[in-house]
Protein backbone atom coordinates (compact mmCIF):
# COMPACT_ATOMS: atom_id res chain seq x y z
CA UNK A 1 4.42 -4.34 29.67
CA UNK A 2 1.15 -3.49 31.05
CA UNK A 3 -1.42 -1.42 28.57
CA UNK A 4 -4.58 0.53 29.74
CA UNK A 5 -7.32 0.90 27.50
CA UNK A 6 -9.86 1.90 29.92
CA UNK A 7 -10.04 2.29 33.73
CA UNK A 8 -13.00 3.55 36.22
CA UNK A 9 -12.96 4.07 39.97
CA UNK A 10 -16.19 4.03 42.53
CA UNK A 11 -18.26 3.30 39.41
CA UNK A 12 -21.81 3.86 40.90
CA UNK A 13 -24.65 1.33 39.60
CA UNK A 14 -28.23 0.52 40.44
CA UNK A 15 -29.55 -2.10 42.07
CA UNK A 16 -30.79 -3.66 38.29
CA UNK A 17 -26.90 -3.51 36.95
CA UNK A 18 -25.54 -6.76 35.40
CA UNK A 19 -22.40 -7.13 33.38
CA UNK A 20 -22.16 -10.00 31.16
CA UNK A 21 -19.84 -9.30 27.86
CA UNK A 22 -17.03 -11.17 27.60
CA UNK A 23 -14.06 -9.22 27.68
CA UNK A 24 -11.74 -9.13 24.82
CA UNK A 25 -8.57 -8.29 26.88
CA UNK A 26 -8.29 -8.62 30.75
CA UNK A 27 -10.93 -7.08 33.36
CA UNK A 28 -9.91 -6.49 36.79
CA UNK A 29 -12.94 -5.81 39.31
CA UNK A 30 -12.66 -5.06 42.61
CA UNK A 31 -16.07 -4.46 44.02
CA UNK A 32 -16.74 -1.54 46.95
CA UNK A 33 -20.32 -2.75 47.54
CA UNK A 34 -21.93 -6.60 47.40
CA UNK A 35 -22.41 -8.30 44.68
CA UNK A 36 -23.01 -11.45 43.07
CA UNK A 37 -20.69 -13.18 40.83
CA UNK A 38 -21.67 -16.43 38.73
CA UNK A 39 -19.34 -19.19 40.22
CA UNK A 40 -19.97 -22.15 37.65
CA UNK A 41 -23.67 -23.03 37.54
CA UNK A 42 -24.61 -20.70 40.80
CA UNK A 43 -24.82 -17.01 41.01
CA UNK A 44 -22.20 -16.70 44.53
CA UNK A 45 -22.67 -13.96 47.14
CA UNK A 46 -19.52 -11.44 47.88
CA UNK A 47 -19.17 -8.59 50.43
CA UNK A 48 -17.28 -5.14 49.36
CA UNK A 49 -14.11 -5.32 48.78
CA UNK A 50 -13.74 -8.46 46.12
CA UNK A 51 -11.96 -8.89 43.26
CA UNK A 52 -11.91 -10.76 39.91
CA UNK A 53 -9.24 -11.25 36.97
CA UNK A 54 -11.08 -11.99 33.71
CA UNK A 55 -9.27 -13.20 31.45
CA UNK A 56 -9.81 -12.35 28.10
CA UNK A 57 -13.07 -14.52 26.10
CA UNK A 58 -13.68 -16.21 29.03
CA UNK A 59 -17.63 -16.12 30.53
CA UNK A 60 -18.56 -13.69 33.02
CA UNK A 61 -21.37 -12.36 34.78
CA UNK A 62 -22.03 -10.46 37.69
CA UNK A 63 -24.57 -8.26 39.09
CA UNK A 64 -25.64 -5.94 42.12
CA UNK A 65 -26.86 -7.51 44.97
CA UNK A 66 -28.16 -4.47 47.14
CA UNK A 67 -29.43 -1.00 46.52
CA UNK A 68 -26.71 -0.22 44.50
CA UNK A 69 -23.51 -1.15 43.32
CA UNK A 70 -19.80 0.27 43.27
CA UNK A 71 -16.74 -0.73 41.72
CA UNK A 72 -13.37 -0.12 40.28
CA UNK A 73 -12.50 -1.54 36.98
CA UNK A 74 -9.28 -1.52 34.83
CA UNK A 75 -9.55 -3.19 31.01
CA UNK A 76 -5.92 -3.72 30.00
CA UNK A 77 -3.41 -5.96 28.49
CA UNK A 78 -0.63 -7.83 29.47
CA UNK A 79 2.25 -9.62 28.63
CA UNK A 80 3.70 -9.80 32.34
CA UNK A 81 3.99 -13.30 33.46
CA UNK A 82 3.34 -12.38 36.89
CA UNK A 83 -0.12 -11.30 36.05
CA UNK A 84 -0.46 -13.68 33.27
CA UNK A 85 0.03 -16.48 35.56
CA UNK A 86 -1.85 -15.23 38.40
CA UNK A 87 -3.39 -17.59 40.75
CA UNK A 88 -7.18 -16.26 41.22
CA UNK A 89 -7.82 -16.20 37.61
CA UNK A 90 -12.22 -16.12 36.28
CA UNK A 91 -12.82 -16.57 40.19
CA UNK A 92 -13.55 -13.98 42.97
CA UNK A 93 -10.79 -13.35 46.06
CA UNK A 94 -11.00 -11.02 48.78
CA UNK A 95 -8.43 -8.38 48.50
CA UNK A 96 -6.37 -8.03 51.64
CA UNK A 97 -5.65 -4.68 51.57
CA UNK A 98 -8.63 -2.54 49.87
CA UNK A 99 -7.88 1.09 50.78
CA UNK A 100 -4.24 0.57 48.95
CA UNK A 101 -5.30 -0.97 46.18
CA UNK A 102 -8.14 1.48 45.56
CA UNK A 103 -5.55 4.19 45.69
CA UNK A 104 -3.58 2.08 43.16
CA UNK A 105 -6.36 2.28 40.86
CA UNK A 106 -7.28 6.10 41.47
CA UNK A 107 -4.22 7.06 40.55
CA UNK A 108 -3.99 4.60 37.36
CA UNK A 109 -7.58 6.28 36.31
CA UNK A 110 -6.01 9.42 37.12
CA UNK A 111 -2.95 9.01 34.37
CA UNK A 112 -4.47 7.09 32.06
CA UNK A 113 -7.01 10.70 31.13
CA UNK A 114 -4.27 12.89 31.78
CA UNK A 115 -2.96 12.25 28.39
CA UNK A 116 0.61 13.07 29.30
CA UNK A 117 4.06 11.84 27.67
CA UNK A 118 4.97 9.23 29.63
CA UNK A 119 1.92 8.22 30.97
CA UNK A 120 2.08 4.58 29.00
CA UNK A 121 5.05 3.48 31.14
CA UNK A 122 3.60 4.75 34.18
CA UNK A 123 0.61 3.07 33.97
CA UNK A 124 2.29 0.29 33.17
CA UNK A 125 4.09 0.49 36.86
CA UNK A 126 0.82 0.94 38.24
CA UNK A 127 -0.52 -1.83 36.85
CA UNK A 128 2.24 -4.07 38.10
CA UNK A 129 2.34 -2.44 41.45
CA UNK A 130 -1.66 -3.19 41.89
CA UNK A 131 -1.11 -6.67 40.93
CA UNK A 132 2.09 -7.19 43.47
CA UNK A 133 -0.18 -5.60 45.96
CA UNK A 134 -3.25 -8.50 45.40
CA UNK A 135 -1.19 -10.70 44.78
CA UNK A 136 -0.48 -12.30 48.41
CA UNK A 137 -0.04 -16.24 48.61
CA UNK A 138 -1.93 -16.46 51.59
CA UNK A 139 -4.77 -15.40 49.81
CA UNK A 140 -5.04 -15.78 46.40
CA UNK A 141 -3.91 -19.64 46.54
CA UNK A 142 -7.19 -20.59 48.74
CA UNK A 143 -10.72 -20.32 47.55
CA UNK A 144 -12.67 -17.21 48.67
CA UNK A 145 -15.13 -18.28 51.47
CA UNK A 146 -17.62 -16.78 53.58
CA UNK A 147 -15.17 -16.03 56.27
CA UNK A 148 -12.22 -15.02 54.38
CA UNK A 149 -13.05 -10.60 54.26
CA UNK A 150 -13.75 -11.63 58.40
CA UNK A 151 -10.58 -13.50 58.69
CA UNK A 152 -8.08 -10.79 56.66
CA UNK A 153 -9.96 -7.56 58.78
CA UNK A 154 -9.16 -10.12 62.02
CA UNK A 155 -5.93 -10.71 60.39
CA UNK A 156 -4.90 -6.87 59.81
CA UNK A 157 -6.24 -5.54 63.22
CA UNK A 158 -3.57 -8.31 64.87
CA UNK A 159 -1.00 -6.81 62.89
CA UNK A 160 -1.88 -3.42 63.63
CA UNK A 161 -2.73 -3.70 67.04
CA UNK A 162 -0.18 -6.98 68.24
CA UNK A 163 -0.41 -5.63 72.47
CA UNK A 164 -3.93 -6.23 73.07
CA UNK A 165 -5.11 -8.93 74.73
CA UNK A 166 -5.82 -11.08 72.30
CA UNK A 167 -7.62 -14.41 72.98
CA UNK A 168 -9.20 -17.59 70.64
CA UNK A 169 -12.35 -16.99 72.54
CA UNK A 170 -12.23 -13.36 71.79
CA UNK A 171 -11.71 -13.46 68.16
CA UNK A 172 -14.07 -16.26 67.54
CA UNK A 173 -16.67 -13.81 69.20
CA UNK A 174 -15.91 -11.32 66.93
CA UNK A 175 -16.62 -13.27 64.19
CA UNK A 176 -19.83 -15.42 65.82
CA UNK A 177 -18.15 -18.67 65.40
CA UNK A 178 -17.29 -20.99 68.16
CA UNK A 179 -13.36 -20.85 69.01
CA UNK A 180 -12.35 -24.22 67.44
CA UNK A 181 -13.93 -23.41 63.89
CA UNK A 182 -12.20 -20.10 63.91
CA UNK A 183 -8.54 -21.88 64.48
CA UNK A 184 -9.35 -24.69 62.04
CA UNK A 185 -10.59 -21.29 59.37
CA UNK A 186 -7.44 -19.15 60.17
CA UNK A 187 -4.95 -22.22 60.08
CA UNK A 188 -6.38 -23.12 56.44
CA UNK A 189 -6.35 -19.24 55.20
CA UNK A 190 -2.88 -18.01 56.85
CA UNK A 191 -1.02 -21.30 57.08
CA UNK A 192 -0.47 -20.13 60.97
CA UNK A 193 -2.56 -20.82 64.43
CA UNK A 194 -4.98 -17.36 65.18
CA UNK A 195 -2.53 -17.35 68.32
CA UNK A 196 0.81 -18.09 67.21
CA UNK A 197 0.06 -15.01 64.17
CA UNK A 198 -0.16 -12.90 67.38
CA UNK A 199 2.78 -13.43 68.98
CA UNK A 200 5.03 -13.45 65.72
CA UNK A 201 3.86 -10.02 65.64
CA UNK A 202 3.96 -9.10 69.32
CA UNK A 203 7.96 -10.29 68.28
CA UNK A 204 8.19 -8.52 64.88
CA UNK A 205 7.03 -5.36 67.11
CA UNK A 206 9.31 -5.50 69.86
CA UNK A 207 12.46 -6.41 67.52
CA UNK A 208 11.71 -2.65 65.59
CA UNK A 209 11.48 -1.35 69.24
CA UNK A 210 14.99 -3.25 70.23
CA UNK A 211 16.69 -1.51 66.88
CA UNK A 212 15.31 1.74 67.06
CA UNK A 213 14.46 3.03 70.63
CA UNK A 214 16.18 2.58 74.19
CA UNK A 215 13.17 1.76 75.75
CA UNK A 216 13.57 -1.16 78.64
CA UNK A 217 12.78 -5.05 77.96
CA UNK A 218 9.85 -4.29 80.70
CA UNK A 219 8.86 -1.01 78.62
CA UNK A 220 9.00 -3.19 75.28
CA UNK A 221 7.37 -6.46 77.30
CA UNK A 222 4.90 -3.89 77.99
CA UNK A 223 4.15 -1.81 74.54
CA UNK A 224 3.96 -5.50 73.30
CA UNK A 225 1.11 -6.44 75.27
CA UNK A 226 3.04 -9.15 77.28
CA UNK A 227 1.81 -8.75 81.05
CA UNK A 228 5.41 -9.75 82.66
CA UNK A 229 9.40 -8.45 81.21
CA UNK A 230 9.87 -12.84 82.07
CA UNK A 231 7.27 -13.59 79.32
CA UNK A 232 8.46 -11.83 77.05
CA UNK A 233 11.63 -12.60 77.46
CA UNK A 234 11.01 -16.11 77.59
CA UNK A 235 9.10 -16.09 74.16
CA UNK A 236 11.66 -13.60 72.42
CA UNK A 237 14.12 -16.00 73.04
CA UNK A 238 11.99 -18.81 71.87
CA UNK A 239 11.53 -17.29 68.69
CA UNK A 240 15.03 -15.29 67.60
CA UNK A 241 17.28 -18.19 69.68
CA UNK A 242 18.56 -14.51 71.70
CA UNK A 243 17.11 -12.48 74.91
CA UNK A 244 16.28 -9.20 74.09
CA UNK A 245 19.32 -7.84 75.55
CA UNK A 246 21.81 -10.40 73.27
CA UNK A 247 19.12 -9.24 70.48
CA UNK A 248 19.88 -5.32 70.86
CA UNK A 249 23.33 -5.71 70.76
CA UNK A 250 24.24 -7.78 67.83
CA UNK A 251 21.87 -5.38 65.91
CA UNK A 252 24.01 -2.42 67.58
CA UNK A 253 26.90 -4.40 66.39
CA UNK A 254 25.52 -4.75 62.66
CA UNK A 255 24.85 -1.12 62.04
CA UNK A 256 27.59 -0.10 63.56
């Protein structure tokens, strides 16, 4: 069970703010401006969209580092192992997926002064919905580094956008790091090559196509960002052990 005691959302702060009271339960920040957090003996640099899970007594300090500063916060309790045991404890991470999370925590803010029956349990959902949300391996078991808010936006626009023409020179560009940094960086965050993330989801895109259109191999080949129906083919295969065609029909065959 998960218990609110007090939650904020795009907190606004000027550019003097510092918090530094130990909390007496858990604080959860996730910042919407930069800021600096003390890391051990050194006050650390973060871009928007960091978080932090203090637990409860230990140090903490952090501060604005800008004009301004912006957060959400959520003081709460816990007895969930999940959370309890999270891996990014006293420590900042990037959070992968901001807009969702901030969401998350509007709506917990939103319950928790509506006062309603009920609300306890929902929040406690909430709460353990945020955390399943942050909570993403490739993430919160690595240290936070420069690159890391760089990497996961590089990250989600291959996801989102598998068919363009995606290159290690390209990417490593858009970062302003040479190309053989950027595959040693993305190897260490994700656990995958920059390249080989793109083509699992070139794949992953073209198997939801297979299932759930009639669209052509060459059509699919295409929407997938592969320049030739042989390519594609040739990789699908690779990857699922079937062609496309074998690949349509045994998932015909399942839902039928």
């Amino acid at each position: 069970m998960n218990k609110v005691f007090a939650a904020g959302y795009s907190s606004i702060h000027p550019s003097d703010f510092v918090y530094d009271t130990p909390p007496a339960r858990h604080l959860l920040v996730m910042t919407h401006s930069p800021a600096l957090f003390r890391c051990g003996d050194a006050l650390v640099p973060f871009p928007e969209d960091t978080a932090i899970l203090y637990e409860p007594g230990k140090p903490i300090y952090y501060c604005a580092n800008g004009d301004s500063y912006s957060d959400d916060w959520l003081y709460f309790s816990t007895d969930e192992k999940m959370i309890l045991e999270f891996p990014c404890r006293n420590r900042p991470f990037p959070i992968s997926e901001p807009e969702y999370c901030f969401n998350v925590q509007q709506l917990i803010t939103w319950e928790y002064y509506s006062d309603k029956d009920g609300s306890e349990d929902i929040l406690s959902d909430l709460v353990q919905i945020l955390f399943s949300r942050l909570y993403d391996d490739t993430l919160v078991m690595r240290e936070a580094t420069p690159f890391s808010h760089a990497l996961y936006a590089l990250r989600k626009s291959i996801q989102t956008e598998p068919w363009l023409n995606w290159t290690v020179k390209g990417m490593a560009e858009r970062l302003s790091i040479s190309p053989s940094y950027l595959q040693s960086l993305y190897k260490q965050q994700f656990g995958i090559s920059c390249i080989e993330d793109v083509i699992s989801n070139r794949i992953k895109r073209a198997r939801r196509l297979l299932e759930h259109s009639q669209k052509s191999s060459a059509e699919i080949a295409n929407e997938c960002g592969y320049r030739s129906a042989e390519h594609f083919s040739r990789q699908f295969r690779k990857i699922t052990g079937m062609s496309p065609l074998e690949y349509r029909r045994k998932m015909g065959d399942d839902h039928a």
